[in-house]
Protein backbone atom coordinates (compact mmCIF):
# COMPACT_ATOMS: atom_id res chain seq x y z
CA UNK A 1 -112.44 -143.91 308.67
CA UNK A 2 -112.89 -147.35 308.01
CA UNK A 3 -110.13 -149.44 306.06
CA UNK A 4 -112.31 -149.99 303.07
CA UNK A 5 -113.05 -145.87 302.81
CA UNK A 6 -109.01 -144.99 303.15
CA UNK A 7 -108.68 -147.41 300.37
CA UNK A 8 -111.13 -146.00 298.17
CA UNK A 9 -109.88 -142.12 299.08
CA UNK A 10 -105.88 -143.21 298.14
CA UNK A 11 -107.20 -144.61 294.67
CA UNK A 12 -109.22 -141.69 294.31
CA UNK A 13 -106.28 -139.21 294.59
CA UNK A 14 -103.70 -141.74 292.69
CA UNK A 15 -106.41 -141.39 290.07
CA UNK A 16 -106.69 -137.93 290.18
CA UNK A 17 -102.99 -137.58 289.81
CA UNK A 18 -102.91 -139.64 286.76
CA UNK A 19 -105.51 -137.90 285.08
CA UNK A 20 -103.78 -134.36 285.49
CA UNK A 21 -100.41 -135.75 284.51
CA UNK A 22 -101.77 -137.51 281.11
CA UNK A 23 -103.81 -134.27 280.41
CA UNK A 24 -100.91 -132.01 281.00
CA UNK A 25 -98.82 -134.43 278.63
CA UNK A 26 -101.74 -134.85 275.88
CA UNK A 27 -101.90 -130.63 275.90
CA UNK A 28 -97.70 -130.39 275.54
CA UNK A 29 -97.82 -133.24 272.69
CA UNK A 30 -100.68 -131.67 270.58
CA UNK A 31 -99.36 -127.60 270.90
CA UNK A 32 -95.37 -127.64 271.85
CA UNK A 33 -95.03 -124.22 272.85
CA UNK A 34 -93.29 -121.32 270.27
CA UNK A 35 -91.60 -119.88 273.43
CA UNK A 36 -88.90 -122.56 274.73
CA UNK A 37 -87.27 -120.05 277.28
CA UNK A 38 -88.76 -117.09 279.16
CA UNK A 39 -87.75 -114.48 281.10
CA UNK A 40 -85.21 -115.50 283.54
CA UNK A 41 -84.64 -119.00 281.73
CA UNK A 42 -81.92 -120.42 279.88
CA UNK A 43 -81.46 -119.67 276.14
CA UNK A 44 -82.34 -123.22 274.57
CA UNK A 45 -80.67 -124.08 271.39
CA UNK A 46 -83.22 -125.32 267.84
CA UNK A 47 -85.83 -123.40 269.13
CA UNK A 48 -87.88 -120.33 269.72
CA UNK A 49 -87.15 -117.81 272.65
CA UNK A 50 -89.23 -115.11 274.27
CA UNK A 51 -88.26 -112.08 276.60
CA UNK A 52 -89.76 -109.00 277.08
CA UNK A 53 -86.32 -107.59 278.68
CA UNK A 54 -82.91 -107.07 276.60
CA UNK A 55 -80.53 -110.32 276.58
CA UNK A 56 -76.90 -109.36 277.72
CA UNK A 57 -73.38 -110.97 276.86
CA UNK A 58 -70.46 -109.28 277.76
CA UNK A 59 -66.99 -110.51 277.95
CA UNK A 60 -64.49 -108.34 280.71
CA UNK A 61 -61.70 -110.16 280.49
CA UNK A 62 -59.91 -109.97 277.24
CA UNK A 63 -60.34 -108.97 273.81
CA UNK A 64 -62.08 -112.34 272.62
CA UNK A 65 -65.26 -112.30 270.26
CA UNK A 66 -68.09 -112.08 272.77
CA UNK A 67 -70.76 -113.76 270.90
CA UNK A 68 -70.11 -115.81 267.49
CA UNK A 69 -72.74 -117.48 264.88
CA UNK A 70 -71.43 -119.62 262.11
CA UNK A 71 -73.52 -121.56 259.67
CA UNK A 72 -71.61 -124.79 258.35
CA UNK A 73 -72.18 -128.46 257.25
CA UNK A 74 -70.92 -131.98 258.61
CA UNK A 75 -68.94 -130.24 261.34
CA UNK A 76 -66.69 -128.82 259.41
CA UNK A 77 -66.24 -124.78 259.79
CA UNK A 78 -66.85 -122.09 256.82
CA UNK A 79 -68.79 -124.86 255.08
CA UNK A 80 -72.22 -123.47 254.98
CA UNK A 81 -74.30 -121.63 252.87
CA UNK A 82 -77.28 -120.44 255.46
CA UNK A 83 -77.67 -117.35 256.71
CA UNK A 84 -75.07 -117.27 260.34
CA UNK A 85 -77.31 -114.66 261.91
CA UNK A 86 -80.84 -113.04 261.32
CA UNK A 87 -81.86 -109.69 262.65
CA UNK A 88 -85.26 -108.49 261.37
CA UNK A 89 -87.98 -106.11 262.58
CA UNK A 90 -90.96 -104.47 261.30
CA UNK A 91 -90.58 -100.82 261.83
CA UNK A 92 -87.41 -100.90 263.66
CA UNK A 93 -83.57 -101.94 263.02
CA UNK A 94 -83.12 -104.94 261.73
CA UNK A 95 -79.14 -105.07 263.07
CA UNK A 96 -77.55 -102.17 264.83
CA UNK A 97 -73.76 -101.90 265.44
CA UNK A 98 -71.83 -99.00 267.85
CA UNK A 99 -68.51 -98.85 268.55
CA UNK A 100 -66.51 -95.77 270.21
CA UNK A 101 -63.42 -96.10 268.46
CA UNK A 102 -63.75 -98.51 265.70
CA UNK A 103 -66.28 -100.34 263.06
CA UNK A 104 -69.93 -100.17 264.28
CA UNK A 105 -70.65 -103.18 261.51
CA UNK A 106 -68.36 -104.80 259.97
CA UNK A 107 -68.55 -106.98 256.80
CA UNK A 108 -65.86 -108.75 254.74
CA UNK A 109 -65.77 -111.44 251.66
CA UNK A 110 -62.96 -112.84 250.12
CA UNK A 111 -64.72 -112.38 246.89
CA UNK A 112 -67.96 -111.65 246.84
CA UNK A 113 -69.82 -108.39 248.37
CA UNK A 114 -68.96 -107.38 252.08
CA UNK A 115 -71.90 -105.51 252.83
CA UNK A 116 -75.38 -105.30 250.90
CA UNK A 117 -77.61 -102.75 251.56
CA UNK A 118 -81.00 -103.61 249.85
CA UNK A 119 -84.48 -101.79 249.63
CA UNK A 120 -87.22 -102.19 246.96
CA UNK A 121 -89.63 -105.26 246.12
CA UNK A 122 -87.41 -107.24 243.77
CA UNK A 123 -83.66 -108.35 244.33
CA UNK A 124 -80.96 -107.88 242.15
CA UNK A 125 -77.42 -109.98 242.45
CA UNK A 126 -74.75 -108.19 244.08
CA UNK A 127 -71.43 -107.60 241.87
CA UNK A 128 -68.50 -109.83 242.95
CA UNK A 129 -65.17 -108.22 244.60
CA UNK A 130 -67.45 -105.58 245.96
CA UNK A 131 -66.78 -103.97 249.63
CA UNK A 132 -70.78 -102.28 249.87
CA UNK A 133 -73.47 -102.96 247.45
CA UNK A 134 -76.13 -100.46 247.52
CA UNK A 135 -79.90 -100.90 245.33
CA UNK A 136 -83.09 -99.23 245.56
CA UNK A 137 -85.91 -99.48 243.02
CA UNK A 138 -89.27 -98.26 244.53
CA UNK A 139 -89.21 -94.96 242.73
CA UNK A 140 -87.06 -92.51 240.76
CA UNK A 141 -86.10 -90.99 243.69
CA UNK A 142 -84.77 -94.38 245.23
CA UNK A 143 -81.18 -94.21 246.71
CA UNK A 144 -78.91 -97.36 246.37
CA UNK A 145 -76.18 -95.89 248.60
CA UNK A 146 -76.68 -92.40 250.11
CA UNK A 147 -73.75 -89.82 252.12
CA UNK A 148 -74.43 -86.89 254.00
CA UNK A 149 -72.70 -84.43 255.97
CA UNK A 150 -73.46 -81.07 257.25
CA UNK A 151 -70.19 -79.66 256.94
CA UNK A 152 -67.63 -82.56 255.55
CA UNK A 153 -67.77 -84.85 252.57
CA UNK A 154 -71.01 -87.02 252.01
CA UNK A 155 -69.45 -89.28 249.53
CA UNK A 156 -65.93 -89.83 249.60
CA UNK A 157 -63.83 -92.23 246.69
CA UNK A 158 -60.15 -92.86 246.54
CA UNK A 159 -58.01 -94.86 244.33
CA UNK A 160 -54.18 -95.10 244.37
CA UNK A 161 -54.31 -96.11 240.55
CA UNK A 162 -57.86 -96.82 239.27
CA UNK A 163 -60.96 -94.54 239.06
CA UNK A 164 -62.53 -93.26 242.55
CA UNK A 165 -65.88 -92.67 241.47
CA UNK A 166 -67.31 -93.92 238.76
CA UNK A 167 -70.97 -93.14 237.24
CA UNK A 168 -72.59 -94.95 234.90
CA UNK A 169 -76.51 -94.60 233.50
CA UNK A 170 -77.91 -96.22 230.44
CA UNK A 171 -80.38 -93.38 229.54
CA UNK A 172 -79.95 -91.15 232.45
CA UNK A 173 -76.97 -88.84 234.24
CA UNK A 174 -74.22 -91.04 234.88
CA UNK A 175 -73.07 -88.14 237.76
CA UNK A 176 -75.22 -85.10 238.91
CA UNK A 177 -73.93 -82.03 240.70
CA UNK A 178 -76.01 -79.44 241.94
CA UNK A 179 -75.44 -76.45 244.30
CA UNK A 180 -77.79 -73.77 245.16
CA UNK A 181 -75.52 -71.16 246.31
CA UNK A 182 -71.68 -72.49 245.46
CA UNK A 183 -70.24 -74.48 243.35
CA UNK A 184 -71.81 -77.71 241.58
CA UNK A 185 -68.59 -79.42 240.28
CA UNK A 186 -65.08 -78.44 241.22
CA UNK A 187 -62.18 -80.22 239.46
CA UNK A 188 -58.27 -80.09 240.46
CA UNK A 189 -56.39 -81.56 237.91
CA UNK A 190 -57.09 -82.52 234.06
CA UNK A 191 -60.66 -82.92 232.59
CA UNK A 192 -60.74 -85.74 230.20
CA UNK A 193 -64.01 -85.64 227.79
CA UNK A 194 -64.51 -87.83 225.17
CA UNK A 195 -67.09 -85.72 223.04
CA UNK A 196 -63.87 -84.20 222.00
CA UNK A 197 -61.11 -84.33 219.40
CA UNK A 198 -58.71 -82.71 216.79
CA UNK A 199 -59.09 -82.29 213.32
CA UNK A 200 -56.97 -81.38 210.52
CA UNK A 201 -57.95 -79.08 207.71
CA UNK A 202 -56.06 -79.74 204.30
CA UNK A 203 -53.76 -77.27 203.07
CA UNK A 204 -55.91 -74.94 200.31
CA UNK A 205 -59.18 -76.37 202.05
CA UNK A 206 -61.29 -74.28 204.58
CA UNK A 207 -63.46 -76.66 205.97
CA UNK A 208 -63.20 -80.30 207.55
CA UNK A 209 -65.98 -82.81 208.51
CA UNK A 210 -65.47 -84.82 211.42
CA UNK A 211 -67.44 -88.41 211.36
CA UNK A 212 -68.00 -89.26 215.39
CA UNK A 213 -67.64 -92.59 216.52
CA UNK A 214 -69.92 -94.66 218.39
CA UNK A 215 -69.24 -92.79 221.66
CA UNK A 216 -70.05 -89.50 220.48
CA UNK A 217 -73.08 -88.07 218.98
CA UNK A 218 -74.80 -84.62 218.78
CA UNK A 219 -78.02 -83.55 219.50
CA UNK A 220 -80.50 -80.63 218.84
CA UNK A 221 -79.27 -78.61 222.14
CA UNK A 222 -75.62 -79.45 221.86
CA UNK A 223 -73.05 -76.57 221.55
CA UNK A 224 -69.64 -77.44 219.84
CA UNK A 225 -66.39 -75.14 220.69
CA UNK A 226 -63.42 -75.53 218.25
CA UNK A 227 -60.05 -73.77 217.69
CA UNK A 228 -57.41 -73.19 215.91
CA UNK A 229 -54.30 -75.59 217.46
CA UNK A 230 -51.44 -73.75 215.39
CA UNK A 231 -51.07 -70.54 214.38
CA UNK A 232 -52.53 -69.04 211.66
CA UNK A 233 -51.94 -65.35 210.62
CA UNK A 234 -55.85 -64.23 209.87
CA UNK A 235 -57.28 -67.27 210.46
CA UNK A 236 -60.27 -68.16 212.52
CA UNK A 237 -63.08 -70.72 212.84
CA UNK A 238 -66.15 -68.93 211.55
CA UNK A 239 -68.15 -71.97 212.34
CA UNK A 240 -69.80 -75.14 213.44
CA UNK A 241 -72.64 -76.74 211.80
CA UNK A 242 -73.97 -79.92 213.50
CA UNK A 243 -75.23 -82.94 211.44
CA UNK A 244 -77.37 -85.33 213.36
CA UNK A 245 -78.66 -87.77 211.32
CA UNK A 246 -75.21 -88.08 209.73
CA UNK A 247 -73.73 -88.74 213.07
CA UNK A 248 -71.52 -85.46 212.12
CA UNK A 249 -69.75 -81.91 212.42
CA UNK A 250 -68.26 -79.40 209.74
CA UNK A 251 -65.58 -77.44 210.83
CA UNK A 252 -65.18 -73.94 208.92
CA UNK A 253 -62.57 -71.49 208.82
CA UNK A 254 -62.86 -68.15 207.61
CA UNK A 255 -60.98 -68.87 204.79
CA UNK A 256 -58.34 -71.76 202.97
CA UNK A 257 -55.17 -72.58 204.74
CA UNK A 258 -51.76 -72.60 203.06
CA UNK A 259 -50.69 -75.92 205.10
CA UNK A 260 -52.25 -78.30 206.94
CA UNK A 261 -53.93 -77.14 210.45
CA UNK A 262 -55.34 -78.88 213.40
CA UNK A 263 -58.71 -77.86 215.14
CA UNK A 264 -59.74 -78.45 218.46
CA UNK A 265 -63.03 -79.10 219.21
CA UNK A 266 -65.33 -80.33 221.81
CA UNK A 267 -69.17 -80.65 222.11
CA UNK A 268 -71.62 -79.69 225.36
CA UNK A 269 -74.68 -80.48 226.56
């Protein structure tokens, strides 16, 4: 080969290699890549990360957090109002926690809701000072929080001072039991009702009406119980006649009273 053709052949390849280099630059400037690490590479921080095999962090040595996320602004910690860490999934788990012998999640805030458990197609705001917040509104047969157990407690509440469960419903049951075979509600210690009350009935009367307040009320299928609270030689309540539009109940005895006397009464259903 003459010096003019080896020349021409080292510009040729110098060319060559120029012209893959700017083409492999051209394709990585006009589509970066979603995956920024595969299999085998480093985890690169601010952007996407691919692996078809589980990602491991363990820490043998001591009882130090293993891996941490923290969302905060200008460098300076608890700060931030993003979300720390994102699990999500389409027909799996979203986050899963195990742990033999402690919390398998954990969640804590110093005053708003530890952990929110959400499913339905429009959000509601959690309530503040709130350990789990439960809501589900697909259906009337949505749970917000659900327990089970096959042979212990599915819900359990405790409070040293306060109420441990409380139900409330603005048209609905406020608490349902139900048992096919035992027993629906079982109470140990006093029942406090407030469609309930005393009335007295005058001395020489034999009857007393008893105007409810704006907590109580009567309707076609209630059932009131009343009795006597003091003793009465031959007397008796003979009856209970409901008035609903008068937001009211008539107490009658079988006959007038020489003194005053108190009645008991309570309404069901």
């Amino acid at each position: 080969m003459t010096q003019v053709e080896e020349g021409r052949a080292r510009r040729q390849v110098l060319a060559g290699a120029v012209g893959m280099a700017g083409a492999a630059l051209m394709g990585w400037l006009g589509a970066a890549p979603r995956a920024r690490a595969n299999d085998g590479d480093f985890i690169q921080i601010g952007g996407e990360n691919s692996s078809t095999h589980p990602t491991g962090l363990s820490n043998g040595a001591n009882v130090n957090t293993v891996f941490r996320t923290e969302s905060y602004v200008s460098g300076t910690p608890g700060s931030g109002s993003g979300t720390a860490l994102l699990g999500t999934s389409k027909t799996g788990i979203g986050v899963e926690g195990f742990c033999d012998d402690g919390e398998g999640v954990h969640g804590e805030s110093a005053t708003k809701t530890g952990v929110l458990g959400y499913s339905g197609t429009s959000f509601v705001v959690p309530r503040d000072d709130t350990g789990v917040f439960g809501y589900a509104n697909q259906n009337a047969l949505a749970n917000g929080v659900f327990g089970g157990s096959s042979v212990g407690t599915g819900v359990n509440g405790q409070s040293d001072s306060g109420q441990g469960v409380i139900g409330t419903s603005a048209s609905g049951t406020g608490v349902y039991a139900s048992s096919s075979f035992g027993v629906a509600l079982g109470v140990e210690g006093r029942v406090l009702l407030n469609q309930s009350g005393t009335a007295t009935v005058k001395s020489g009367k034999a009857s007393v009406k008893v105007i409810l307040d704006e907590t109580q009320f009567v309707v076609t299928a209630s059932f009131v119980l009343a009795t006597l609270q003091q003793h009465r030689a031959g007397v008796w309540v003979a009856a209970v006649v409901k008035d609903i539009p008068g937001h009211s109940l008539t107490i009658y005895l079988n006959k007038s009273v020489a003194a005053d006397t108190r009645v008991g009464w309570v309404i069901l259903n």
